[in-house]
Protein backbone atom coordinates (compact mmCIF):
# COMPACT_ATOMS: atom_id res chain seq x y z
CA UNK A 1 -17.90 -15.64 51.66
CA UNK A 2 -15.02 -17.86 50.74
CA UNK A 3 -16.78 -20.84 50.87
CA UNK A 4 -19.70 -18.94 48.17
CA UNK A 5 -16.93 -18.21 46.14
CA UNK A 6 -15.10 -21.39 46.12
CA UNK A 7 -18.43 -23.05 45.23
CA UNK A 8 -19.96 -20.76 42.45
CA UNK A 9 -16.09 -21.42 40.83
CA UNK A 10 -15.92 -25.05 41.60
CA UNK A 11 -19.15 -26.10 40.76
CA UNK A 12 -18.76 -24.04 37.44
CA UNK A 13 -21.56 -21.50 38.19
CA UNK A 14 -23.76 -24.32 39.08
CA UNK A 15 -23.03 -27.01 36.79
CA UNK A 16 -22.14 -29.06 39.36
CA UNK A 17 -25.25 -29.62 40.87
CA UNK A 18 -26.77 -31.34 37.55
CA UNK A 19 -28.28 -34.57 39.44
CA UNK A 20 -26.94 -37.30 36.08
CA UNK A 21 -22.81 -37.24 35.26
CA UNK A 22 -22.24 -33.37 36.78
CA UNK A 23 -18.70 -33.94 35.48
CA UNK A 24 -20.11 -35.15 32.10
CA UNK A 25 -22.26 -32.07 31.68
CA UNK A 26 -19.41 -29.95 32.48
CA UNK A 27 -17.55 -31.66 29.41
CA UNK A 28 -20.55 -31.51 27.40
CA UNK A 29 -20.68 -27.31 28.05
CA UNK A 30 -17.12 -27.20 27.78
CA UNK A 31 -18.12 -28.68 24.31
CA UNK A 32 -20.51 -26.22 23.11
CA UNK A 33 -19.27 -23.47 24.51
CA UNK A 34 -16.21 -23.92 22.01
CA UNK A 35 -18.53 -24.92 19.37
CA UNK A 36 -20.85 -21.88 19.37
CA UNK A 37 -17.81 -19.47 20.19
CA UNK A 38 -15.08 -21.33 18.16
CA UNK A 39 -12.67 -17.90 18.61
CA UNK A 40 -12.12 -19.05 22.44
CA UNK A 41 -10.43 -21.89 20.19
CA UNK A 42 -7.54 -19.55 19.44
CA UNK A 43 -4.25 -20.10 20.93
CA UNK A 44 -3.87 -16.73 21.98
CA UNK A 45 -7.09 -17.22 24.29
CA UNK A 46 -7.40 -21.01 25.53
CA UNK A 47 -4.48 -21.21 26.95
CA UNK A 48 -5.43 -18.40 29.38
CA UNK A 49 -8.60 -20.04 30.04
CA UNK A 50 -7.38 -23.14 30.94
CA UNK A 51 -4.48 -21.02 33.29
CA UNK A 52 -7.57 -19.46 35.19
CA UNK A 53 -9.32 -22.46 35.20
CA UNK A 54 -6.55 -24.42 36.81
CA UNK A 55 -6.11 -21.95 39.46
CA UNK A 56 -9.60 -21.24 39.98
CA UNK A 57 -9.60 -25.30 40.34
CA UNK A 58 -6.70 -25.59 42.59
CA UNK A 59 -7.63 -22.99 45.16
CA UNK A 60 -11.17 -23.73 44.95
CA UNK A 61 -11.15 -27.41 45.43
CA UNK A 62 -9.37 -27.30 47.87
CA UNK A 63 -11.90 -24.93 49.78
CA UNK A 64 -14.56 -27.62 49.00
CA UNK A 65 -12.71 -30.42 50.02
CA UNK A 66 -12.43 -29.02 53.37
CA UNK A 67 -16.20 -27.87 53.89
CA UNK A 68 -17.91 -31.09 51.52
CA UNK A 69 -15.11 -34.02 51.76
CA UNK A 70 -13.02 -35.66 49.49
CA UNK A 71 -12.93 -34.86 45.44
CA UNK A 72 -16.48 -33.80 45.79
CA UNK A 73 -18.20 -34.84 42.31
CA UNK A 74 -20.29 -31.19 42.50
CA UNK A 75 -16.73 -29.85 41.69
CA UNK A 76 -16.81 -29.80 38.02
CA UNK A 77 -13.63 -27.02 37.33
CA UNK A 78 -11.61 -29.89 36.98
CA UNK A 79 -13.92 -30.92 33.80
CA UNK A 80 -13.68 -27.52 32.62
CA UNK A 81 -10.00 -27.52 32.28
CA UNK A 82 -9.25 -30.69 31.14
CA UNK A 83 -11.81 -30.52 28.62
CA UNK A 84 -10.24 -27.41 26.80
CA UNK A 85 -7.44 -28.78 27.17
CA UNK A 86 -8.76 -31.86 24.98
CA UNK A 87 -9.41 -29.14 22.41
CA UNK A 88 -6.29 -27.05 22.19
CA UNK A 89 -5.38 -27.23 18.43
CA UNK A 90 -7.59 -29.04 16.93
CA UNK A 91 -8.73 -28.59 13.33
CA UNK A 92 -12.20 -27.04 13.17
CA UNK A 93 -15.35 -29.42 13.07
CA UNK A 94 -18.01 -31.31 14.88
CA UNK A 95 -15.86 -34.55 14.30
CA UNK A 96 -13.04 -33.18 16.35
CA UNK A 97 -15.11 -31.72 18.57
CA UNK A 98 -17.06 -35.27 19.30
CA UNK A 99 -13.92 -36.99 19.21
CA UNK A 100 -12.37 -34.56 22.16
CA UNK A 101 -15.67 -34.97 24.21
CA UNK A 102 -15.51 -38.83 23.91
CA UNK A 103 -11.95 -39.25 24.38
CA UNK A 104 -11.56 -36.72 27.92
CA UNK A 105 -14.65 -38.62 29.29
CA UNK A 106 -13.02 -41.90 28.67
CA UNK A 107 -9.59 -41.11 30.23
CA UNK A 108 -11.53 -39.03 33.16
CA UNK A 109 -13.46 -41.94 33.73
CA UNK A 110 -11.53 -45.26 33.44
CA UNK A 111 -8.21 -42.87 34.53
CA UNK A 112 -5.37 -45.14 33.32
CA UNK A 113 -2.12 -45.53 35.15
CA UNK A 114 -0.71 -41.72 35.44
CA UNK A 115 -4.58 -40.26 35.66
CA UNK A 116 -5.35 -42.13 38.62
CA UNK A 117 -2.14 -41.35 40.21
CA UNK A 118 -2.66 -37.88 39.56
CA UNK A 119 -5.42 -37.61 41.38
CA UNK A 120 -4.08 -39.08 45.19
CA UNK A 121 -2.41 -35.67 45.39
CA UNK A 122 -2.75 -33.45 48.38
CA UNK A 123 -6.56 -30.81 47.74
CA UNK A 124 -7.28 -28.99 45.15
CA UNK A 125 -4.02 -30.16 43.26
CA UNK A 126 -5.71 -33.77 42.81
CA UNK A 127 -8.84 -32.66 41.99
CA UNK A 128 -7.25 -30.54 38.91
CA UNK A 129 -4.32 -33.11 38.00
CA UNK A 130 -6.28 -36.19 37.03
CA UNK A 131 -8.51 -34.07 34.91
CA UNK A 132 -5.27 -32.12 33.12
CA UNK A 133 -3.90 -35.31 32.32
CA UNK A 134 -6.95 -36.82 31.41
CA UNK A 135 -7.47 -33.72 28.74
CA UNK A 136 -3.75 -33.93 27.83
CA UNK A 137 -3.82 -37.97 26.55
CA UNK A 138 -7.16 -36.99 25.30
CA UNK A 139 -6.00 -34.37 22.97
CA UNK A 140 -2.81 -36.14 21.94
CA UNK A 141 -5.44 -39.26 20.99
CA UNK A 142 -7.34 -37.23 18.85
CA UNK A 143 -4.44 -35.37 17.27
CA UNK A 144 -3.05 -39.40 16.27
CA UNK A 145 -6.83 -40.22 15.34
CA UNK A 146 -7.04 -37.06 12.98
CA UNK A 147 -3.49 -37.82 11.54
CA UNK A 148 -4.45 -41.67 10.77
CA UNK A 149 -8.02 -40.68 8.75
CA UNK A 150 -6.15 -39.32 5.53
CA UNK A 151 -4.86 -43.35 6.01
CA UNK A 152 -7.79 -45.26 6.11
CA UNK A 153 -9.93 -42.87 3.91
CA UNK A 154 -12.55 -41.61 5.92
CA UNK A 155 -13.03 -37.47 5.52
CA UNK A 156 -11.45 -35.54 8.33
CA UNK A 157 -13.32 -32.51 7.88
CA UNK A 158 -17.21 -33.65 9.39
């Protein structure tokens, strides 16, 4: 029973099993999910959801881990999180939205100096760390982009 639970949770209902980029997918939900219910935008809700996320993540990683091996790439939570994270307070739009997407997926996937460090720790905690961090330099990145458009003239508000 553990083990069902830790992989419904980690694999984000299923998501996980999606046979190209699982962890791409996962963004790409994360994505639309926000788009079509922008309110889960709001900072008195995505905050919690990236909280439950993270634990949910932590705890069930870790689970997986010890029945599947190593950072298993069916565990997706991790995308999840890091993902809205990507998206906390940004303006509303498709172009932030895109901009989010493409910048988590490049920091979750080339994992720059801190990311990849993040992600040698012990479980679940590595599993959910690379992808946090990865979501937090992603969201600061777009938050610099967004500020230097008004500078270079291009609209802000696609």
């Amino acid at each position: 029973m553990k083990f069902f639970a830790a992989r419904v949770l980690g694999t984000c209902f299923g998501a996980g099993y999606f046979p190209w980029a699982p962890g791409t997918f996962t963004s790409l939900i994360a994505v639309l999910f926000c788009f079509f219910f922008p309110r889960v935008l709001e900072l008195q809700v995505i905050p919690v959801m990236i909280a439950v996320a993270c634990i949910a993540g932590v705890w069930s990683g870790g689970v997986m881990e010890e029945h599947v091996g190593s950072d298993p790439s069916i565990v997706t939570i991790d995308e999840l999180a890091g993902q809205w994270l990507a998206l906390v307070a940004l303006p509303a739009g498709i172009f932030p939205l895109a901009l989010a997407f493409v910048f988590f997926r490049l920091f979750d996937i080339l994992k720059p100096g801190p990311v990849d460090a993040a992600q040698r720790l012990p479980g679940g905690w590595g599993i959910m760390a690379d992808d946090v961090l990865a979501g937090l330099l992603a969201n600061i990145s777009v938050q610099c982009v967004l500020a230097l458009l008004p500078l270079i003239h291009l609209p802000s508000g696609l």
